[in-house]
PDB file of N, CA and C in Angstrom:
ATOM      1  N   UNK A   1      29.991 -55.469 -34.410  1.00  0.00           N
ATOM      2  CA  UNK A   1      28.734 -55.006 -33.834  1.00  0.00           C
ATOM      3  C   UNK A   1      28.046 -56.111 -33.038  1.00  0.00           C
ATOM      4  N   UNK A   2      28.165 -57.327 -33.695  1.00  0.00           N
ATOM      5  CA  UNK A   2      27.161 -58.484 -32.732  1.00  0.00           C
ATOM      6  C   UNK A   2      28.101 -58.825 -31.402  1.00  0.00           C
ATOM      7  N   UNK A   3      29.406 -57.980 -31.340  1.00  0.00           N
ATOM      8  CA  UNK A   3      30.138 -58.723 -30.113  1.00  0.00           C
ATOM      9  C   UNK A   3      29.337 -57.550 -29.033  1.00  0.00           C
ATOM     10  N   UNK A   4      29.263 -56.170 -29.485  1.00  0.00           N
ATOM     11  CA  UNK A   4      29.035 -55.087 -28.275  1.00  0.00           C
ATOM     12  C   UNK A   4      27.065 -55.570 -28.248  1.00  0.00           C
ATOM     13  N   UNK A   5      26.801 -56.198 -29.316  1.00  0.00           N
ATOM     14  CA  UNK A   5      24.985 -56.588 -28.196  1.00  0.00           C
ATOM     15  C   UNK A   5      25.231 -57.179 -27.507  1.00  0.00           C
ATOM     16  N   UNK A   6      25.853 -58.236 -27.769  1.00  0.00           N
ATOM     17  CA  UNK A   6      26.239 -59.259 -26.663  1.00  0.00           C
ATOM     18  C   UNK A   6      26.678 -58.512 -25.115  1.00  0.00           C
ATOM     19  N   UNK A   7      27.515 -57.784 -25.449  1.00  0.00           N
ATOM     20  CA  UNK A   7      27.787 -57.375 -24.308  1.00  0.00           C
ATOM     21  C   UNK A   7      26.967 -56.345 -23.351  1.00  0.00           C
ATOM     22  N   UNK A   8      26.372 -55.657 -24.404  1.00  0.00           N
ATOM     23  CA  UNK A   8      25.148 -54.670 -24.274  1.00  0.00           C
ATOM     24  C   UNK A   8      23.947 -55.525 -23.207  1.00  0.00           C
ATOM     25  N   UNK A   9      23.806 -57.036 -23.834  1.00  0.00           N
ATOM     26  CA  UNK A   9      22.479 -58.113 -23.427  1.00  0.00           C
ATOM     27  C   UNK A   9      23.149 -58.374 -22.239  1.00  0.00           C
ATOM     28  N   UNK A  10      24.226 -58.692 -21.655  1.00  0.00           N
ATOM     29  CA  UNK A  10      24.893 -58.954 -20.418  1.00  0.00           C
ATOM     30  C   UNK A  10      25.301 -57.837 -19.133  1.00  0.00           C
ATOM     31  N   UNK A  11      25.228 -56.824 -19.631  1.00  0.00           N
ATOM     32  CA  UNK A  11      24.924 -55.410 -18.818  1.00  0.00           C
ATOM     33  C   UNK A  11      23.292 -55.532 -18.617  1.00  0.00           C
ATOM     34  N   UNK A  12      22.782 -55.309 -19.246  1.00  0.00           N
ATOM     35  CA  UNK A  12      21.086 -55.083 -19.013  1.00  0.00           C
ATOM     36  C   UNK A  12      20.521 -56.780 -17.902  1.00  0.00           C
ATOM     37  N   UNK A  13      20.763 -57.757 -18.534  1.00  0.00           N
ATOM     38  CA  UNK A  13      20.464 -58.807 -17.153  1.00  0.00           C
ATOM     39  C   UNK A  13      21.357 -58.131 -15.898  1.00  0.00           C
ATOM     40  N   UNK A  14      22.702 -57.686 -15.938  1.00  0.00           N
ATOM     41  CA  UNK A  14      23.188 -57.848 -14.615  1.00  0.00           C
ATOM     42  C   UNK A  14      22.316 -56.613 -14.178  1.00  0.00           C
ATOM     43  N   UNK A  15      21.472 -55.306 -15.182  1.00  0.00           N
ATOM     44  CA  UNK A  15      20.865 -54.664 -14.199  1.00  0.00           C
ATOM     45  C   UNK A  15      19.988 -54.783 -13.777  1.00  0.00           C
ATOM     46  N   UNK A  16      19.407 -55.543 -14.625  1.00  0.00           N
ATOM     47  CA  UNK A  16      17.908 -56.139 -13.914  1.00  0.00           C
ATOM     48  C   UNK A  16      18.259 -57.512 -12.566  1.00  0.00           C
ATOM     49  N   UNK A  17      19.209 -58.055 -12.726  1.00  0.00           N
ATOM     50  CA  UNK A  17      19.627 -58.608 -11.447  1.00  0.00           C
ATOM     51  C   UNK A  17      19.313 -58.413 -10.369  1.00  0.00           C
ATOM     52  N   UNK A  18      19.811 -56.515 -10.312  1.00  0.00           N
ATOM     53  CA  UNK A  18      20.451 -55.940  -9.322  1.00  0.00           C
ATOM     54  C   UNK A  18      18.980 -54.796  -9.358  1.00  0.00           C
ATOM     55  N   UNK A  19      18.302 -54.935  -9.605  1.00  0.00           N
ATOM     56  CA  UNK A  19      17.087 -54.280  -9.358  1.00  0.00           C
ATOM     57  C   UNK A  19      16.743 -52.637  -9.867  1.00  0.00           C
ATOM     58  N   UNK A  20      17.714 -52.418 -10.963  1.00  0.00           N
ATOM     59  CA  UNK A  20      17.298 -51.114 -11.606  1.00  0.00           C
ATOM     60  C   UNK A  20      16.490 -51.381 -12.608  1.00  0.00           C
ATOM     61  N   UNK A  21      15.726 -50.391 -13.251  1.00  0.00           N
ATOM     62  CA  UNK A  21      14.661 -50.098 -13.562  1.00  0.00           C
ATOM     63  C   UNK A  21      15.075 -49.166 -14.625  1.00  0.00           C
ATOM     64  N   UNK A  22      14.135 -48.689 -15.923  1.00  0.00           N
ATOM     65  CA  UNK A  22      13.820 -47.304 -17.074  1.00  0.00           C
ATOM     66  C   UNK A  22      15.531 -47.561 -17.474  1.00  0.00           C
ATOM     67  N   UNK A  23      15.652 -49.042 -18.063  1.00  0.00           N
ATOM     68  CA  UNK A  23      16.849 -49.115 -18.402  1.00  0.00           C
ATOM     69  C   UNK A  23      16.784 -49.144 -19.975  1.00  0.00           C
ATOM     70  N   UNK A  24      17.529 -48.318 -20.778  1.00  0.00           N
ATOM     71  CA  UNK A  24      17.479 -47.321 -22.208  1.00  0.00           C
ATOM     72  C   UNK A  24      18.980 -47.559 -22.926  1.00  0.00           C
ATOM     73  N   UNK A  25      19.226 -48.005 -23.681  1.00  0.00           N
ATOM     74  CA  UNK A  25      20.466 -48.082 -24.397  1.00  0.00           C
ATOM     75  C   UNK A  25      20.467 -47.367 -25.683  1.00  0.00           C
ATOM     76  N   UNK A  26      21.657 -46.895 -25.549  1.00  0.00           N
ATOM     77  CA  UNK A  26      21.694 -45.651 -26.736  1.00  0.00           C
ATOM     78  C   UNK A  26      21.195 -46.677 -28.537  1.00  0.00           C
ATOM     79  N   UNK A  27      21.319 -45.880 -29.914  1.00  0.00           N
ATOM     80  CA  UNK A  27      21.002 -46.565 -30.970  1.00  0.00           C
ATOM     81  C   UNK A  27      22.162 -47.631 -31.270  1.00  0.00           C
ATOM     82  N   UNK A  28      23.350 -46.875 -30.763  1.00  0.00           N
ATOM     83  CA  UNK A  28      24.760 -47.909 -31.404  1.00  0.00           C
ATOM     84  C   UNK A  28      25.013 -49.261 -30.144  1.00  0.00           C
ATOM     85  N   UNK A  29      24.554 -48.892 -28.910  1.00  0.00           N
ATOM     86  CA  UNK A  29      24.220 -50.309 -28.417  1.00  0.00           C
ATOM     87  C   UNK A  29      25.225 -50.110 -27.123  1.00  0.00           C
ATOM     88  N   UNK A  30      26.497 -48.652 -27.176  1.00  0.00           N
ATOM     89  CA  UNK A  30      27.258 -48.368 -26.457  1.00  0.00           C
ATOM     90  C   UNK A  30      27.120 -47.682 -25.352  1.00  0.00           C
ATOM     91  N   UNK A  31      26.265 -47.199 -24.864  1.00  0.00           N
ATOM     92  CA  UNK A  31      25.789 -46.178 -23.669  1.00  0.00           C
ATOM     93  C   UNK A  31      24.437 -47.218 -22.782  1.00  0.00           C
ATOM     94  N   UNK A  32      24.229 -47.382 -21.928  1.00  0.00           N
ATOM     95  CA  UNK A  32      23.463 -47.644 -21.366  1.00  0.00           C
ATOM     96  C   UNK A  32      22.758 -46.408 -20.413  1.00  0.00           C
ATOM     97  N   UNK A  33      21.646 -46.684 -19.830  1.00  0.00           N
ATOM     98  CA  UNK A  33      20.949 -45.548 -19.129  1.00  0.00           C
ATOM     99  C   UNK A  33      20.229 -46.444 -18.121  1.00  0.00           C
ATOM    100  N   UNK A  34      20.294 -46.076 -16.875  1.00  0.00           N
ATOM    101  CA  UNK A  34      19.301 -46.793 -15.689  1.00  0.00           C
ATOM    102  C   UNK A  34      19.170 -46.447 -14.359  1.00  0.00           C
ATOM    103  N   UNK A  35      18.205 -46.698 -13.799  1.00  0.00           N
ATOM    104  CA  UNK A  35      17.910 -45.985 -12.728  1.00  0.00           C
ATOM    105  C   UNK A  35      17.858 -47.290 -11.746  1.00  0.00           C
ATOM    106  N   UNK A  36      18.377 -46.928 -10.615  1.00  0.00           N
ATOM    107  CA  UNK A  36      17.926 -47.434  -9.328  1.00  0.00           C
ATOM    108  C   UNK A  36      17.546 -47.247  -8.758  1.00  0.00           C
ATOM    109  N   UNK A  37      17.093 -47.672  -6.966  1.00  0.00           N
ATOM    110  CA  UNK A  37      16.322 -47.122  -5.942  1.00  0.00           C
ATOM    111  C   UNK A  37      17.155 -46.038  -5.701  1.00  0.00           C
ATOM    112  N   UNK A  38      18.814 -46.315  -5.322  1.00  0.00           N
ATOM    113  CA  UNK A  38      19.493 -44.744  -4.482  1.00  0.00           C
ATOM    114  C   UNK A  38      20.339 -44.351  -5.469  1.00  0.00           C
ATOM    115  N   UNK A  39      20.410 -44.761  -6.812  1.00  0.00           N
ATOM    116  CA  UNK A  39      20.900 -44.038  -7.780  1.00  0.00           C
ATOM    117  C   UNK A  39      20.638 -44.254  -8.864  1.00  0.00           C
ATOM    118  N   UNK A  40      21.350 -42.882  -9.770  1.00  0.00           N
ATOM    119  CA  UNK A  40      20.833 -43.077 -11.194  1.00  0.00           C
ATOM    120  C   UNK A  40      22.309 -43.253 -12.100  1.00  0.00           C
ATOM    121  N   UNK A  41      22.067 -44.229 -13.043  1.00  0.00           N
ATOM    122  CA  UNK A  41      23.826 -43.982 -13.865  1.00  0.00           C
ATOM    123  C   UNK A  41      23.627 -44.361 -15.551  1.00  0.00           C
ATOM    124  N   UNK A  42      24.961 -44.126 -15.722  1.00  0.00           N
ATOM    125  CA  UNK A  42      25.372 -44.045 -16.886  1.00  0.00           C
ATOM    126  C   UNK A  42      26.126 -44.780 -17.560  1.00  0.00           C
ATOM    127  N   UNK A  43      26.206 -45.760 -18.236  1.00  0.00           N
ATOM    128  CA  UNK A  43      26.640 -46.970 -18.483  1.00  0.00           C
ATOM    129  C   UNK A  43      27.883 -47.034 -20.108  1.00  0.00           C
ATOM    130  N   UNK A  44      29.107 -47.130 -20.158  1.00  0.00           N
ATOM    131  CA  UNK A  44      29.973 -46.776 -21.665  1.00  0.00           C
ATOM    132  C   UNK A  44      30.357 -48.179 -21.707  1.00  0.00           C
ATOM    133  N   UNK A  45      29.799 -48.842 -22.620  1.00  0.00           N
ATOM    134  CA  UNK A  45      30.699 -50.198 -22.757  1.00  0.00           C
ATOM    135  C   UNK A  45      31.678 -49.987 -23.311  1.00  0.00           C
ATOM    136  N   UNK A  46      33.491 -50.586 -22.604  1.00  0.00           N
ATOM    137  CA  UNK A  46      34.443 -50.792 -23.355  1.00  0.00           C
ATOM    138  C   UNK A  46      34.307 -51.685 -24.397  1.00  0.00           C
ATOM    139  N   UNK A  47      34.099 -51.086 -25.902  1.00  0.00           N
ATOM    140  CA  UNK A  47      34.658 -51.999 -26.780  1.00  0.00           C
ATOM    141  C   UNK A  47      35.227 -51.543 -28.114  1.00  0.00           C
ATOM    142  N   UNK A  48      35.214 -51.684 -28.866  1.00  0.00           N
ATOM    143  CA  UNK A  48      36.382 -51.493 -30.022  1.00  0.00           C
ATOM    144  C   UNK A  48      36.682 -50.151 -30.412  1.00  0.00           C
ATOM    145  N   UNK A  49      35.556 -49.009 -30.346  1.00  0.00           N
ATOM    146  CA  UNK A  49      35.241 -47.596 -29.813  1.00  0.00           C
ATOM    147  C   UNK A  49      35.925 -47.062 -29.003  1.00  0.00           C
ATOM    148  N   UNK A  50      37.208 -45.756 -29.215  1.00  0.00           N
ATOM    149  CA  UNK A  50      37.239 -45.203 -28.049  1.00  0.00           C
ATOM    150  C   UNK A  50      36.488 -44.657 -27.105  1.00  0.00           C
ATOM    151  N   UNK A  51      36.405 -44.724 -25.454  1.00  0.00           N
ATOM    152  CA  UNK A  51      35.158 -43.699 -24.946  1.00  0.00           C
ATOM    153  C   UNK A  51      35.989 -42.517 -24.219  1.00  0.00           C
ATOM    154  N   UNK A  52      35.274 -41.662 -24.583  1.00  0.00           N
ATOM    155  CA  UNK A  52      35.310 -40.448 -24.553  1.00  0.00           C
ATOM    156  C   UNK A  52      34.931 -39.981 -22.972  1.00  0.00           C
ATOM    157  N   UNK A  53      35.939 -40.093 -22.050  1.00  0.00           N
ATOM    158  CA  UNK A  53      35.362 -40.271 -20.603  1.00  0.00           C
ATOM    159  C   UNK A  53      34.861 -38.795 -20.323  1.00  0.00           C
ATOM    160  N   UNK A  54      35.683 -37.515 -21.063  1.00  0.00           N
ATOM    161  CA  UNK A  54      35.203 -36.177 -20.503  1.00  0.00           C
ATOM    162  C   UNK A  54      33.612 -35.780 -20.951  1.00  0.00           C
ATOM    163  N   UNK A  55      32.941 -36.573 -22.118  1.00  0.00           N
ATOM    164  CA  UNK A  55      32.113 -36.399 -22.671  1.00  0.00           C
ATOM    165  C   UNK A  55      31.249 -36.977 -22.068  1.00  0.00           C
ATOM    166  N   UNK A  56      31.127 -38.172 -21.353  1.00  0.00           N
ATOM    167  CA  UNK A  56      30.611 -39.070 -21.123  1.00  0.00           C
ATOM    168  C   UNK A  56      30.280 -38.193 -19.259  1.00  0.00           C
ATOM    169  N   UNK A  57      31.150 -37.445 -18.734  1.00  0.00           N
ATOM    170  CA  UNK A  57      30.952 -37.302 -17.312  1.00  0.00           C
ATOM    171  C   UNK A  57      30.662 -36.013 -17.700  1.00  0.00           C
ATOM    172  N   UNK A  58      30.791 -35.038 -18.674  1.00  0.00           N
ATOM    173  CA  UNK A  58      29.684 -34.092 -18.522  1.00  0.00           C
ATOM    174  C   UNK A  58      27.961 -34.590 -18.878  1.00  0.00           C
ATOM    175  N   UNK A  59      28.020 -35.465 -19.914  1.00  0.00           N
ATOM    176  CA  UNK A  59      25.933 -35.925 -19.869  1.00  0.00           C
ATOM    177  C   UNK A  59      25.993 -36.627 -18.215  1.00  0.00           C
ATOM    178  N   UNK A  60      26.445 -37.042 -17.682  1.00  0.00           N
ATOM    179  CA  UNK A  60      26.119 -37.685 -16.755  1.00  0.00           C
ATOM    180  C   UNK A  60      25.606 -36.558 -15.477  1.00  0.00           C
ATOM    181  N   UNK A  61      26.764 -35.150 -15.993  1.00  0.00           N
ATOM    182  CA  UNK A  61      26.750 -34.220 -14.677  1.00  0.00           C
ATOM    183  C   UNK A  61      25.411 -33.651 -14.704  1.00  0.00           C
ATOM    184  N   UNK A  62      25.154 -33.465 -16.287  1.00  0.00           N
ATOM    185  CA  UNK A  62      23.860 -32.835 -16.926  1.00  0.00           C
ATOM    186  C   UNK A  62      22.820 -33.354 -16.139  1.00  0.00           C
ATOM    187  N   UNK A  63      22.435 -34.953 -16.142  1.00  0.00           N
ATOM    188  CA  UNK A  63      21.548 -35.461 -16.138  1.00  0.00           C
ATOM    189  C   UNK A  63      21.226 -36.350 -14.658  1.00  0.00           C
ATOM    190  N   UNK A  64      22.297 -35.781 -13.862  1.00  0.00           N
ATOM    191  CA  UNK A  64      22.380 -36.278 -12.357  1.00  0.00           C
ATOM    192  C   UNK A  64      22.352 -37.549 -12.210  1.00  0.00           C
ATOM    193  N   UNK A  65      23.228 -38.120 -12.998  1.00  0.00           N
ATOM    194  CA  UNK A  65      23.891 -39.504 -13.010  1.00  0.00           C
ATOM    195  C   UNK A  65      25.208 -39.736 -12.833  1.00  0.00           C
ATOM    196  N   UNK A  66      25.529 -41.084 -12.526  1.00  0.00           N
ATOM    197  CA  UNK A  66      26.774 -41.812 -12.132  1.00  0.00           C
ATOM    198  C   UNK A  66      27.087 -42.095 -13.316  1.00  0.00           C
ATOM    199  N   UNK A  67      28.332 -41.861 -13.666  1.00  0.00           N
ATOM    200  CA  UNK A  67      29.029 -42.269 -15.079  1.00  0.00           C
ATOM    201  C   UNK A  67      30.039 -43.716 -14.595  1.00  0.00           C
ATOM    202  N   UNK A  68      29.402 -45.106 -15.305  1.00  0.00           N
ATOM    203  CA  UNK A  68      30.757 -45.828 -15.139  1.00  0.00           C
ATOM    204  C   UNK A  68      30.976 -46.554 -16.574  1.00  0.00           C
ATOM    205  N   UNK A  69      32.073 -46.931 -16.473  1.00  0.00           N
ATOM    206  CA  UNK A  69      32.178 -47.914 -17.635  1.00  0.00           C
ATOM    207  C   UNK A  69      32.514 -49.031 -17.383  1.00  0.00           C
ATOM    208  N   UNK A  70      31.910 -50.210 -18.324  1.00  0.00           N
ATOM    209  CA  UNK A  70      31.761 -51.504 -18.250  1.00  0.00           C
ATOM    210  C   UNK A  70      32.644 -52.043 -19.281  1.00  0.00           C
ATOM    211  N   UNK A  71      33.326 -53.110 -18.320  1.00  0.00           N
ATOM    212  CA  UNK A  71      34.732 -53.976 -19.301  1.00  0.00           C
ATOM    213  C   UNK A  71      34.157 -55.298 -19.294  1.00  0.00           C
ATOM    214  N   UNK A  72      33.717 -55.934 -20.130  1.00  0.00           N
ATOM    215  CA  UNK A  72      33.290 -57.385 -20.007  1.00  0.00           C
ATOM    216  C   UNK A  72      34.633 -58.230 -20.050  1.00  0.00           C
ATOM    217  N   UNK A  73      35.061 -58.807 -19.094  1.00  0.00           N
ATOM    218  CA  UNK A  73      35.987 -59.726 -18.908  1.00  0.00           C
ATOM    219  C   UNK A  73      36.019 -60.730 -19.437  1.00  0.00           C
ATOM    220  N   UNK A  74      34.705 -61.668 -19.773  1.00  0.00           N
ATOM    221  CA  UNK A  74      34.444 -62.983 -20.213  1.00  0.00           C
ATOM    222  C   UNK A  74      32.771 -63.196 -19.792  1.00  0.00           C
ATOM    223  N   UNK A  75      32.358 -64.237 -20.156  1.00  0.00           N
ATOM    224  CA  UNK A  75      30.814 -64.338 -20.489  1.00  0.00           C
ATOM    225  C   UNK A  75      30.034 -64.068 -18.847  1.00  0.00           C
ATOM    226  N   UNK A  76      30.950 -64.016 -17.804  1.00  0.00           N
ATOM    227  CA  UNK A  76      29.975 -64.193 -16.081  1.00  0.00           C
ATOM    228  C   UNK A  76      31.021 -62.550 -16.018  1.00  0.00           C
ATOM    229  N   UNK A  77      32.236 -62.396 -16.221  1.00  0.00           N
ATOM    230  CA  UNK A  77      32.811 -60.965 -15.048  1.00  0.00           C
ATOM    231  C   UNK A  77      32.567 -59.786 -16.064  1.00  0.00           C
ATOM    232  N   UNK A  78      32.016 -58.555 -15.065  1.00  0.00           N
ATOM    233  CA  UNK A  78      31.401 -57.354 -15.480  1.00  0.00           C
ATOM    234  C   UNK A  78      32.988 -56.398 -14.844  1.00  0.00           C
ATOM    235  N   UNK A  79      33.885 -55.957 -15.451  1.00  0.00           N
ATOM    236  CA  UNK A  79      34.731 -54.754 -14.649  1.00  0.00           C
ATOM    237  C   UNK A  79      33.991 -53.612 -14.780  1.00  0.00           C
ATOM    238  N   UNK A  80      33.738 -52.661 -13.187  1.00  0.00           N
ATOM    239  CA  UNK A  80      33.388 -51.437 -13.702  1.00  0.00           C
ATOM    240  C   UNK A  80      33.916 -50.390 -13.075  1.00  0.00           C
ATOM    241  N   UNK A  81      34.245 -49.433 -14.205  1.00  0.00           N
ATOM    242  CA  UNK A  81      35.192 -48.360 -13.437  1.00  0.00           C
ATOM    243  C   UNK A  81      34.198 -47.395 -13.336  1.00  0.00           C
ATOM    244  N   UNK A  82      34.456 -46.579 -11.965  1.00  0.00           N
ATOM    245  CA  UNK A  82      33.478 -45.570 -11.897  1.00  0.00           C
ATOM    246  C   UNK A  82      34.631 -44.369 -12.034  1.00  0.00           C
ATOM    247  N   UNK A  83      33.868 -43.717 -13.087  1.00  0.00           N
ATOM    248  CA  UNK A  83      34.503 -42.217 -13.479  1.00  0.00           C
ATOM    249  C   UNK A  83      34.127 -41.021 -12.799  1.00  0.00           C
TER     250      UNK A  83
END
């Protein structure tokens, strides 16, 4: 669990980086939620958890968001696949 905050705390700076905003992470620390100026998305951290990509791109369809998921490579690289 303390490895996915970590990784959870390193998604949320890179979004505040990058200038999104009403950024919300689910209770288990695995979903992120955030809005930008020209979009809105949906955030699945890869980690020890399978993710459930069909599940994950229907809330997203629901909620008129971008579904991607985030692979932390090492402590600076973010991989993100957009689903």
């Amino acid at each position: 669990m303390e490895d996915i905050i970590k990784k959870n705390g390193m998604i949320k700076k890179w979004l505040g980086e990058h200038h999104f905003f009403n950024i919300i992470d689910s209770s288990d620390s695995y979903f992120i939620r955030a809005d930008g100026y020209k979009n809105r998305m949906v955030i699945a951290i890869k980690g020890e958890q399978e993710i459930n990509e069909k599940e994950i791109l229907e809330f997203a369809a629901r909620n008129h968001r971008q579904a991607w998921i985030a692979d932390i490579k090492n402590d600076e690289e973010i991989e993100w696949i957009n689903l």
